[in-house]
N, C-alpha and C. Protein backbone atom coordinates (compact mmCIF):
# COMPACT_ATOMS: atom_id res chain seq x y z
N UNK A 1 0.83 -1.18 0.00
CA UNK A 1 0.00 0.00 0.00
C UNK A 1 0.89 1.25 0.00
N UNK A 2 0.85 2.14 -0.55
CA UNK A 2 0.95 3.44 -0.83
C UNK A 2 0.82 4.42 0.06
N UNK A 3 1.11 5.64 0.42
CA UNK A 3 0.57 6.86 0.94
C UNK A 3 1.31 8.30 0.49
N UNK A 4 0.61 8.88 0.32
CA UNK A 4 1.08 9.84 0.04
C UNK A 4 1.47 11.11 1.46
N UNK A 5 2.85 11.74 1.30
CA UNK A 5 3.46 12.29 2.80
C UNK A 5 3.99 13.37 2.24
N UNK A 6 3.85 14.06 2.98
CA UNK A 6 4.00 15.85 3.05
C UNK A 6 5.25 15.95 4.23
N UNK A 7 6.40 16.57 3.76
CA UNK A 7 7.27 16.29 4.43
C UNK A 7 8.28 18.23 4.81
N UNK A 8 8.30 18.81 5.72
CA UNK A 8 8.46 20.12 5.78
C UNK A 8 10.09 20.46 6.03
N UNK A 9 10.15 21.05 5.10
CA UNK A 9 12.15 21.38 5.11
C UNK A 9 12.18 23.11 5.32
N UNK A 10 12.85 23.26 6.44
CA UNK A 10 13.46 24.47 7.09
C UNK A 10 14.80 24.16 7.64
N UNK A 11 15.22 25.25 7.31
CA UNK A 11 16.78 25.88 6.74
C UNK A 11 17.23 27.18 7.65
N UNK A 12 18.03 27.41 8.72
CA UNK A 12 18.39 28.99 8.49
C UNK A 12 19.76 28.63 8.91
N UNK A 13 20.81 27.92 8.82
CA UNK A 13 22.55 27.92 9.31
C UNK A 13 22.85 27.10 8.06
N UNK A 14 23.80 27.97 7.94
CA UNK A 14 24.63 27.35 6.82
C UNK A 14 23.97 27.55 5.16
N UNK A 15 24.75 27.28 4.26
CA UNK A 15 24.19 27.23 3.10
C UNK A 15 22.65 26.59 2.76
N UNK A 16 22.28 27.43 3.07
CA UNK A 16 20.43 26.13 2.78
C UNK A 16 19.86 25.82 1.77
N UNK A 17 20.43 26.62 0.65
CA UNK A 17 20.19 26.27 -0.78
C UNK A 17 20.75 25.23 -0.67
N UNK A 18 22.36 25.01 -0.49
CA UNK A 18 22.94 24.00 -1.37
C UNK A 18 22.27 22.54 -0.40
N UNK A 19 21.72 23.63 0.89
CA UNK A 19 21.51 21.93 2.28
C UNK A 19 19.94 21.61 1.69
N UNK A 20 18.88 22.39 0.96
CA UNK A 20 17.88 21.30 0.37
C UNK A 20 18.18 20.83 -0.95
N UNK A 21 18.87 21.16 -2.06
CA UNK A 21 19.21 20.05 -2.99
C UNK A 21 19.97 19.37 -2.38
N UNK A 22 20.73 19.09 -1.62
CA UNK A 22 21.46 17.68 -0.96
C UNK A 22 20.23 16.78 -0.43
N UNK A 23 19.12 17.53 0.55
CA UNK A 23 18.03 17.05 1.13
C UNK A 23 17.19 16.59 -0.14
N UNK A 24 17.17 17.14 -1.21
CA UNK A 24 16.12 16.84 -1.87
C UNK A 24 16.47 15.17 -2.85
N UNK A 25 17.95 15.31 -3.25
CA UNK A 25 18.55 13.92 -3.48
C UNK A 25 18.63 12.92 -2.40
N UNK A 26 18.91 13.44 -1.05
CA UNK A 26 18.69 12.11 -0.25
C UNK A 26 17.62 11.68 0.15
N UNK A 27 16.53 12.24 0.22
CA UNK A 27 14.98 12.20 0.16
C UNK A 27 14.72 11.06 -0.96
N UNK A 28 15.37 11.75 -2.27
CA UNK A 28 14.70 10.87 -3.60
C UNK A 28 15.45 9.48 -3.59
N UNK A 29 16.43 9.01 -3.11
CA UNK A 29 17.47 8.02 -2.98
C UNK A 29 17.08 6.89 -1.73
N UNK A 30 16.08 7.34 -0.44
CA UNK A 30 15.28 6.49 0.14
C UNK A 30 14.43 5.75 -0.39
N UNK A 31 14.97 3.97 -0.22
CA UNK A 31 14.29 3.06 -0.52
C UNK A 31 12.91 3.37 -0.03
N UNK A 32 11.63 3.34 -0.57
CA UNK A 32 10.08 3.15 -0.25
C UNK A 32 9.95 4.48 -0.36
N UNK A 33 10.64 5.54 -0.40
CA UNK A 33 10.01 7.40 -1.28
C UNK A 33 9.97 7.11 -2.45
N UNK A 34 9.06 7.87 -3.07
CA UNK A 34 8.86 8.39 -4.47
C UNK A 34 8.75 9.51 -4.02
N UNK A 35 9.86 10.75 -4.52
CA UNK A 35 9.73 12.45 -4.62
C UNK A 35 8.76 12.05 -5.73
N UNK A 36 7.62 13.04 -5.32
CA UNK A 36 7.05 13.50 -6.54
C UNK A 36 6.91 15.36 -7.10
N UNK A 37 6.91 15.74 -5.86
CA UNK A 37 6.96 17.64 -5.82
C UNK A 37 7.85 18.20 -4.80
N UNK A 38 8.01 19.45 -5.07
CA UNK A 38 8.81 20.52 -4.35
C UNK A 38 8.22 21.46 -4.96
N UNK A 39 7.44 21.94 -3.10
CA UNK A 39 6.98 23.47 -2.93
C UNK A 39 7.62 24.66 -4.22
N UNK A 40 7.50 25.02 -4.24
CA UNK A 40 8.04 26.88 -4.14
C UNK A 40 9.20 27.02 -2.66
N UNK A 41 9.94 27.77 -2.91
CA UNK A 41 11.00 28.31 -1.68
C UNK A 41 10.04 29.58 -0.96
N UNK A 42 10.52 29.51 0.14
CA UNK A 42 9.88 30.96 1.22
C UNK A 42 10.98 31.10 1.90
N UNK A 43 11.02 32.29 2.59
CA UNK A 43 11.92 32.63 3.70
C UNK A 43 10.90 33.29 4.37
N UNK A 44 11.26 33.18 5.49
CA UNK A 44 10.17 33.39 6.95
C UNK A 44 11.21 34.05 8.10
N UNK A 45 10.32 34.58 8.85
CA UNK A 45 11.28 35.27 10.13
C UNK A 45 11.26 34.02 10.91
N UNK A 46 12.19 33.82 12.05
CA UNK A 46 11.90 32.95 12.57
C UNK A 46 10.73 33.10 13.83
N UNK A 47 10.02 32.29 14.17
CA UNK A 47 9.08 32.18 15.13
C UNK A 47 9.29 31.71 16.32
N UNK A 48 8.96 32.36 17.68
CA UNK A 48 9.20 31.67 18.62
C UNK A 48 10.59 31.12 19.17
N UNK A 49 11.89 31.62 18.59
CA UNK A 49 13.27 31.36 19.04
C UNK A 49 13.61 32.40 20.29
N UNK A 50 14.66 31.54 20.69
CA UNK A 50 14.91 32.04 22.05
C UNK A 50 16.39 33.05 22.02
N UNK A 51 16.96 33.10 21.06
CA UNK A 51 17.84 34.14 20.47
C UNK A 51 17.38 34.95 18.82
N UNK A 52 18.55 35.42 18.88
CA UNK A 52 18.74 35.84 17.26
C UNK A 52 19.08 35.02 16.35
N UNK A 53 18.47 34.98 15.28
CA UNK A 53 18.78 34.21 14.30
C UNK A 53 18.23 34.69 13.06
N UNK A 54 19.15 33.83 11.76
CA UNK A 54 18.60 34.33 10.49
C UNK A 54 17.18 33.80 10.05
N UNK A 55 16.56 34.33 9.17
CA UNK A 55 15.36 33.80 8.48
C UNK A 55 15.78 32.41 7.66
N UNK A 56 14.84 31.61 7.99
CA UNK A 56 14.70 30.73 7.46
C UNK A 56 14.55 30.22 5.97
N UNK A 57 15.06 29.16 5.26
CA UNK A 57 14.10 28.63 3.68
C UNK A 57 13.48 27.23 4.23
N UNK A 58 12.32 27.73 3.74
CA UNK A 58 11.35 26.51 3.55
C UNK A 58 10.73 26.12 2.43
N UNK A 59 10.29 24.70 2.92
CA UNK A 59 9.73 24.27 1.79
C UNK A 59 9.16 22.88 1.84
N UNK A 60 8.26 22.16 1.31
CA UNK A 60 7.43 21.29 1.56
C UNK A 60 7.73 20.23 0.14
N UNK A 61 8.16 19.17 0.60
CA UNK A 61 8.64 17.72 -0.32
C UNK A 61 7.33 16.63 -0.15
N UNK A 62 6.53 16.71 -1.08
CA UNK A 62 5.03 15.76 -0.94
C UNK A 62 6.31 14.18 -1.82
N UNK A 63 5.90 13.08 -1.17
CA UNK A 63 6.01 12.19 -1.10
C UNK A 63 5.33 11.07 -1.46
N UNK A 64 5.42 10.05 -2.24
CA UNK A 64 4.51 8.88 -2.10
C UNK A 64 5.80 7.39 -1.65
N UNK A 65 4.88 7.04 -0.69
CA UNK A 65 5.95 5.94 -0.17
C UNK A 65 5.10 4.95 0.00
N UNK A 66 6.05 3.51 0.87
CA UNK A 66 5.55 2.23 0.70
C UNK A 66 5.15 2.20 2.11
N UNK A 67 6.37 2.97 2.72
CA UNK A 67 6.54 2.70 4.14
C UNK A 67 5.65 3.44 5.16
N UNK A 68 5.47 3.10 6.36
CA UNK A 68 4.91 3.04 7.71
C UNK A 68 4.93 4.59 8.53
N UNK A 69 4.67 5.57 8.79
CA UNK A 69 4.74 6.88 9.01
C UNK A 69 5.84 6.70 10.28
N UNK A 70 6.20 5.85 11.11
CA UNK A 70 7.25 5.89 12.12
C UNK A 70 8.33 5.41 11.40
N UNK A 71 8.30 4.56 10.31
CA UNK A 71 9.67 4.06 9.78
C UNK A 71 10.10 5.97 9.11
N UNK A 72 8.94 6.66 8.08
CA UNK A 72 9.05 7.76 7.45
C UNK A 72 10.01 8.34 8.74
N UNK A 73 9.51 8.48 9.45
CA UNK A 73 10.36 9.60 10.74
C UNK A 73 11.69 9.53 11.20
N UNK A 74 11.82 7.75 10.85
CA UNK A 74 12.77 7.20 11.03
C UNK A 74 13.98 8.02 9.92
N UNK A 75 13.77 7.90 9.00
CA UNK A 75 14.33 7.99 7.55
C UNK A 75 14.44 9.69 7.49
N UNK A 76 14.14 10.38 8.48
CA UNK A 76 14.19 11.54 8.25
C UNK A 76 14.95 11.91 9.36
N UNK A 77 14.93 11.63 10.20
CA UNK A 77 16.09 11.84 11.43
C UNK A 77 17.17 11.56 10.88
N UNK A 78 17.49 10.39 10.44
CA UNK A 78 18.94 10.25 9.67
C UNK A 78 19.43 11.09 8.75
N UNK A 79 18.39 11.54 8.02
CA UNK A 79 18.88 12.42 7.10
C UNK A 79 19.36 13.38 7.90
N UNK A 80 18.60 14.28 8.73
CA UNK A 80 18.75 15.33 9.73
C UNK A 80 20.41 15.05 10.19
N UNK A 81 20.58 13.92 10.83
CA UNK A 81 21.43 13.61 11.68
C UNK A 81 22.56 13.51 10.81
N UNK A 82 22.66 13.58 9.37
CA UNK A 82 23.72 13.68 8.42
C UNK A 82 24.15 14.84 7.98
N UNK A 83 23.39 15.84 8.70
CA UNK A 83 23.32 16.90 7.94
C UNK A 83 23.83 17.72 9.65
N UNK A 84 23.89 16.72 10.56
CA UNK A 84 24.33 17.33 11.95
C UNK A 84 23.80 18.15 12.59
N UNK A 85 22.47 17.85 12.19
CA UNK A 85 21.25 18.20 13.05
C UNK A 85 21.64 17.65 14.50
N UNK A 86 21.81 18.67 15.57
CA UNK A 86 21.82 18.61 16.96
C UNK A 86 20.41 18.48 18.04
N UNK A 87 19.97 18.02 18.63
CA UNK A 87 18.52 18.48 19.45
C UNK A 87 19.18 18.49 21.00
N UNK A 88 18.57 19.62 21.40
CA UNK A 88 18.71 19.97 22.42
C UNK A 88 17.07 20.00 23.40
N UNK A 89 17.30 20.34 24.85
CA UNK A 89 16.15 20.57 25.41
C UNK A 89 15.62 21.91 25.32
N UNK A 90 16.51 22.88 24.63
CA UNK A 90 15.85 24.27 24.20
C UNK A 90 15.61 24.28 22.80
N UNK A 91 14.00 24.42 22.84
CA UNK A 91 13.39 24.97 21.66
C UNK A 91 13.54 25.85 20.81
N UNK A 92 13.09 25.40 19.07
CA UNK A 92 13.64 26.27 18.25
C UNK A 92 15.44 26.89 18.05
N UNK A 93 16.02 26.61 18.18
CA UNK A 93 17.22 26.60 18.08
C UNK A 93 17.53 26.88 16.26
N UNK A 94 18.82 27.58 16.06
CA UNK A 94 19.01 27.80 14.49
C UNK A 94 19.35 26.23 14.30
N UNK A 95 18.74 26.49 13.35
CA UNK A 95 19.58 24.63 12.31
C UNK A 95 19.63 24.39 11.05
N UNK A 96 20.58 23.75 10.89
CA UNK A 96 21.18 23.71 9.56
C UNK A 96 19.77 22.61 8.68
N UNK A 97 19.56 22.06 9.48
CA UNK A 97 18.29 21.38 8.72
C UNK A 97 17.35 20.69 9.77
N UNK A 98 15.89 21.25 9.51
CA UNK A 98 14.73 20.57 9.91
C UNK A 98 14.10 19.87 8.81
N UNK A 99 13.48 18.23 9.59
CA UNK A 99 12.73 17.66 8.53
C UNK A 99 11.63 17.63 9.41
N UNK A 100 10.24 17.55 8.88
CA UNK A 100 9.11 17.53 9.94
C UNK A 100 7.88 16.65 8.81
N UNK A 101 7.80 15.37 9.56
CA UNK A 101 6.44 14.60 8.42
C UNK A 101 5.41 15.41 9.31
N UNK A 102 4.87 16.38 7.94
CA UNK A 102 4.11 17.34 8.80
C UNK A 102 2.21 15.84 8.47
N UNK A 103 2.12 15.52 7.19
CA UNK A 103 1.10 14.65 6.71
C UNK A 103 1.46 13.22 6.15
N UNK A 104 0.86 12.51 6.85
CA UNK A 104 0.62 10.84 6.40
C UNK A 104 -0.68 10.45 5.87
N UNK A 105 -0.83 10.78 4.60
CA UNK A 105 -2.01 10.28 4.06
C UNK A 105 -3.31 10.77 4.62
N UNK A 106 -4.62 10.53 5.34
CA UNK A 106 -5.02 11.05 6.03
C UNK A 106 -5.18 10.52 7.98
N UNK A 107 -4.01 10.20 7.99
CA UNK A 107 -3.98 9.24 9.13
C UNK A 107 -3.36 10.75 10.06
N UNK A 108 -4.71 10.07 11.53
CA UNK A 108 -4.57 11.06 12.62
C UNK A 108 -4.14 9.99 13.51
N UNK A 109 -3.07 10.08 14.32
CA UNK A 109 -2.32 9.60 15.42
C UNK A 109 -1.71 10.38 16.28
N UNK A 110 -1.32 9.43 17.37
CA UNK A 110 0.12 9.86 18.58
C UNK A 110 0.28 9.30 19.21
N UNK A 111 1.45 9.11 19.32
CA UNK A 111 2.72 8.30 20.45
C UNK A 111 3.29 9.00 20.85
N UNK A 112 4.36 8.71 21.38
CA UNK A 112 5.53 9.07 22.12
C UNK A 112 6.28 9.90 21.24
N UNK A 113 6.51 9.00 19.77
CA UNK A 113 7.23 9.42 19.17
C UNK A 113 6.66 10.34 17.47
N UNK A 114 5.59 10.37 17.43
CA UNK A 114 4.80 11.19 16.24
C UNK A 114 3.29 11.20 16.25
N UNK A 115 3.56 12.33 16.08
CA UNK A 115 1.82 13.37 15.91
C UNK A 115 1.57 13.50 14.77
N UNK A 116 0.70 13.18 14.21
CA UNK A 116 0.01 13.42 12.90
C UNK A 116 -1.16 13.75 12.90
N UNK A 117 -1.87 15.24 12.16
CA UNK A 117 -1.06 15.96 11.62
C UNK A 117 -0.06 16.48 12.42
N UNK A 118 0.91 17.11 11.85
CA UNK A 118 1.80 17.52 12.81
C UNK A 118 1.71 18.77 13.50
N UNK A 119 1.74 18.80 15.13
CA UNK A 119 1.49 19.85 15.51
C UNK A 119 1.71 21.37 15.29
N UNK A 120 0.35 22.46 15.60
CA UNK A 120 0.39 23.53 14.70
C UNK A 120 0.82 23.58 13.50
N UNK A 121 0.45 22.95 12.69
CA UNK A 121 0.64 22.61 10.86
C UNK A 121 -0.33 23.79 10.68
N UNK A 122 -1.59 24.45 11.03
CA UNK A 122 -2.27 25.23 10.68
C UNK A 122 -2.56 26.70 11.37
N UNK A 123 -1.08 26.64 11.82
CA UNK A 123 -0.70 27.80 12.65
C UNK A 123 0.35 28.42 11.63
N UNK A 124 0.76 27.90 10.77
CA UNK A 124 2.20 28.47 10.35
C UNK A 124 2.29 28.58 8.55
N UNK A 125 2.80 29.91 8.43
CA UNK A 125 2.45 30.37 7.16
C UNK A 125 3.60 29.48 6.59
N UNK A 126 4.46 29.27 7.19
CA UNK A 126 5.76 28.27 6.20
C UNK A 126 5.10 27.15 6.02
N UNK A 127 4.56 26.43 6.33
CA UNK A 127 3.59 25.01 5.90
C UNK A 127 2.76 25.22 5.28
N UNK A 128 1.85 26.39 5.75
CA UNK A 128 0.89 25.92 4.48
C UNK A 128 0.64 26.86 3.72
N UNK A 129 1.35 28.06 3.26
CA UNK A 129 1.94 28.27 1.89
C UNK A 129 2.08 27.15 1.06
N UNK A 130 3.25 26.78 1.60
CA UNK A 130 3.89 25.49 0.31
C UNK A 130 2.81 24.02 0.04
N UNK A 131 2.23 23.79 1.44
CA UNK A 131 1.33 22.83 1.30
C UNK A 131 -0.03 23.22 0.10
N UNK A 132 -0.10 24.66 -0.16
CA UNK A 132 -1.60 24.95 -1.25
C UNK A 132 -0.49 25.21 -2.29
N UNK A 133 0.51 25.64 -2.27
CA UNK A 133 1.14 25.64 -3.35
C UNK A 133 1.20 24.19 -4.39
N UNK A 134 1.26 23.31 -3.38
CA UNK A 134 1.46 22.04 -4.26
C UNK A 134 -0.12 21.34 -3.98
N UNK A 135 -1.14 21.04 -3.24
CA UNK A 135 -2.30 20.23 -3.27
C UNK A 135 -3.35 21.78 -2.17
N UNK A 136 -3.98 22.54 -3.77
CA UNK A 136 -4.79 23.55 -3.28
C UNK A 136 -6.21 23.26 -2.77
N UNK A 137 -6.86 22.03 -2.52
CA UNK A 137 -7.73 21.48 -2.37
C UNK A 137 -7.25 20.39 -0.83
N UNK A 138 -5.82 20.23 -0.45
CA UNK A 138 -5.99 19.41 0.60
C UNK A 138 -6.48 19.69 2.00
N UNK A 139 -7.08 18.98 2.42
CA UNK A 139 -7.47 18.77 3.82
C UNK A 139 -6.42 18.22 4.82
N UNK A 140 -6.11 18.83 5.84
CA UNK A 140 -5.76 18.44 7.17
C UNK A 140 -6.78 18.02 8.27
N UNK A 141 -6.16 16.55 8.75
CA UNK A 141 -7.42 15.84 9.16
C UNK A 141 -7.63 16.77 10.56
N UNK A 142 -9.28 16.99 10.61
CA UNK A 142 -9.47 17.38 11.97
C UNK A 142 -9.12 18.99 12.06
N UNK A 143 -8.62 19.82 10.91
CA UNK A 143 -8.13 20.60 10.78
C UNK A 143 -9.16 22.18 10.21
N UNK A 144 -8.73 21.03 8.94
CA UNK A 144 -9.81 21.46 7.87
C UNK A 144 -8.67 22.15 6.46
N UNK A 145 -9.46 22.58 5.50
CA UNK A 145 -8.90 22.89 4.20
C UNK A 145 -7.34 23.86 4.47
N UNK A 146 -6.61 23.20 3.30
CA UNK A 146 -5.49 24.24 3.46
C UNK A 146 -5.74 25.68 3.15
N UNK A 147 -6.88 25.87 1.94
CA UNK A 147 -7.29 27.05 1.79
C UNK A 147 -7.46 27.78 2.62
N UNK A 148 -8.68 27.20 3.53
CA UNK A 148 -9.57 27.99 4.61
C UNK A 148 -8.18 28.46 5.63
N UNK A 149 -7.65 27.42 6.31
CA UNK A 149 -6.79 27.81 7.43
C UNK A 149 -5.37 28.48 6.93
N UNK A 150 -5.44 29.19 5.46
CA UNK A 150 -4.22 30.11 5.01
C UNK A 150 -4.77 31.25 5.50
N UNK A 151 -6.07 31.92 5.71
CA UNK A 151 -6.67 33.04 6.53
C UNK A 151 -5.86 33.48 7.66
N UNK A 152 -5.57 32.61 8.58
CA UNK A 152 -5.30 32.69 9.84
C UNK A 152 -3.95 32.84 10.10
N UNK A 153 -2.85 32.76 8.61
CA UNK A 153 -2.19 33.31 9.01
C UNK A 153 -1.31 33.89 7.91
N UNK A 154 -1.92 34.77 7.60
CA UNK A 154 -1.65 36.12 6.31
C UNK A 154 -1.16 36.99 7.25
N UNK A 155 -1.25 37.25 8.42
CA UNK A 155 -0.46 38.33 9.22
C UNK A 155 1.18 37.58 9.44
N UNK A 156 1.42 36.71 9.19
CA UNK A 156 2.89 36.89 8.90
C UNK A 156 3.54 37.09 8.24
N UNK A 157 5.02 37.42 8.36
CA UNK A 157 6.13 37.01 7.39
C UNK A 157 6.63 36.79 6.80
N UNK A 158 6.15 36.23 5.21
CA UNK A 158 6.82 35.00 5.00
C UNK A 158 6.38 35.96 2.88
N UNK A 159 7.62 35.70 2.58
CA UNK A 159 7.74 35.52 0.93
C UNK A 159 8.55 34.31 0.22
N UNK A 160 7.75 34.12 -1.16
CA UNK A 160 8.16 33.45 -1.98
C UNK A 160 9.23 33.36 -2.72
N UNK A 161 10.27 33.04 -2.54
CA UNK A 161 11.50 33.20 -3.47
C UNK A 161 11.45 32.97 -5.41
């Protein structure tokens, strides 16, 4: 079986152009992905950080895979973790690369280890920009339309590269 996954790439340390085409080949090079799209680019202020930092690039990698939404998470930490992604107990921190399975098909869950949809997905103009950019008709489960919930947040930040 199939699903189709919405997968959220933010950028603000280091080269982030050259760090999502690296992301976007190791993405396409995971056994059980099929890349099928890439957003549009944005840069955004950052939100909610606990220092200074640069603006971010984002951007949203829709997916069709074979695999299991915890194996997906799996497969994305590594990437992260190649790219020397650090986690700390302080939030928001600059990083050279975030991956976030923001959507799994229309599957609503949580564990320990993943929330789907992914939390505040319909709080944040960097998601779902790129999310109507690529599927202008999708629904977030429990959410509601990407259209409708782009309303709520036109008071930010955020342009299209």
């Amino acid at each position: 079986m199939t699903n189709i996954a919405y997968i959220g790439f933010g950028s603000n340390l280091g080269d982030s152009m050259a760090i999502l085409t690296m992301t976007k080949n190791e993405i396409g090079a995971v056994e059980g992905f099929c890349l099928q799209r890439l957003s549009p680019l944005y840069r955004t202020k950052p939100i909610d950080v606990p220092d200074s930092q640069d603006d971010f690039i984002n951007a949203v990698f829709e997916i069709e895979t074979t695999l299991d939404a915890d194996t997906v998470l799996l497969e994305l930490i590594n990437i992260e973790n190649r790219h020397g992604r650090s986690r700390s107990s302080v939030k928001n921190l600059a990083r050279t690369l975030d991956l976030d399975l923001l959507l799994f098909g229309n599957i609503k869950m949580r564990t320990n280890t993943l929330i789907l949809p992914h939390p505040g997905i319909y709080q944040r103009a960097f998601v779902l920009f790129p999310l109507f950019d690529l599927s202008p008709e999708l629904q977030i489960p429990g959410q509601g339309s990407v259209q409708a919930l782009l309303d709520n947040v036109r008071d930010q930040e955020i342009e299209q590269l």
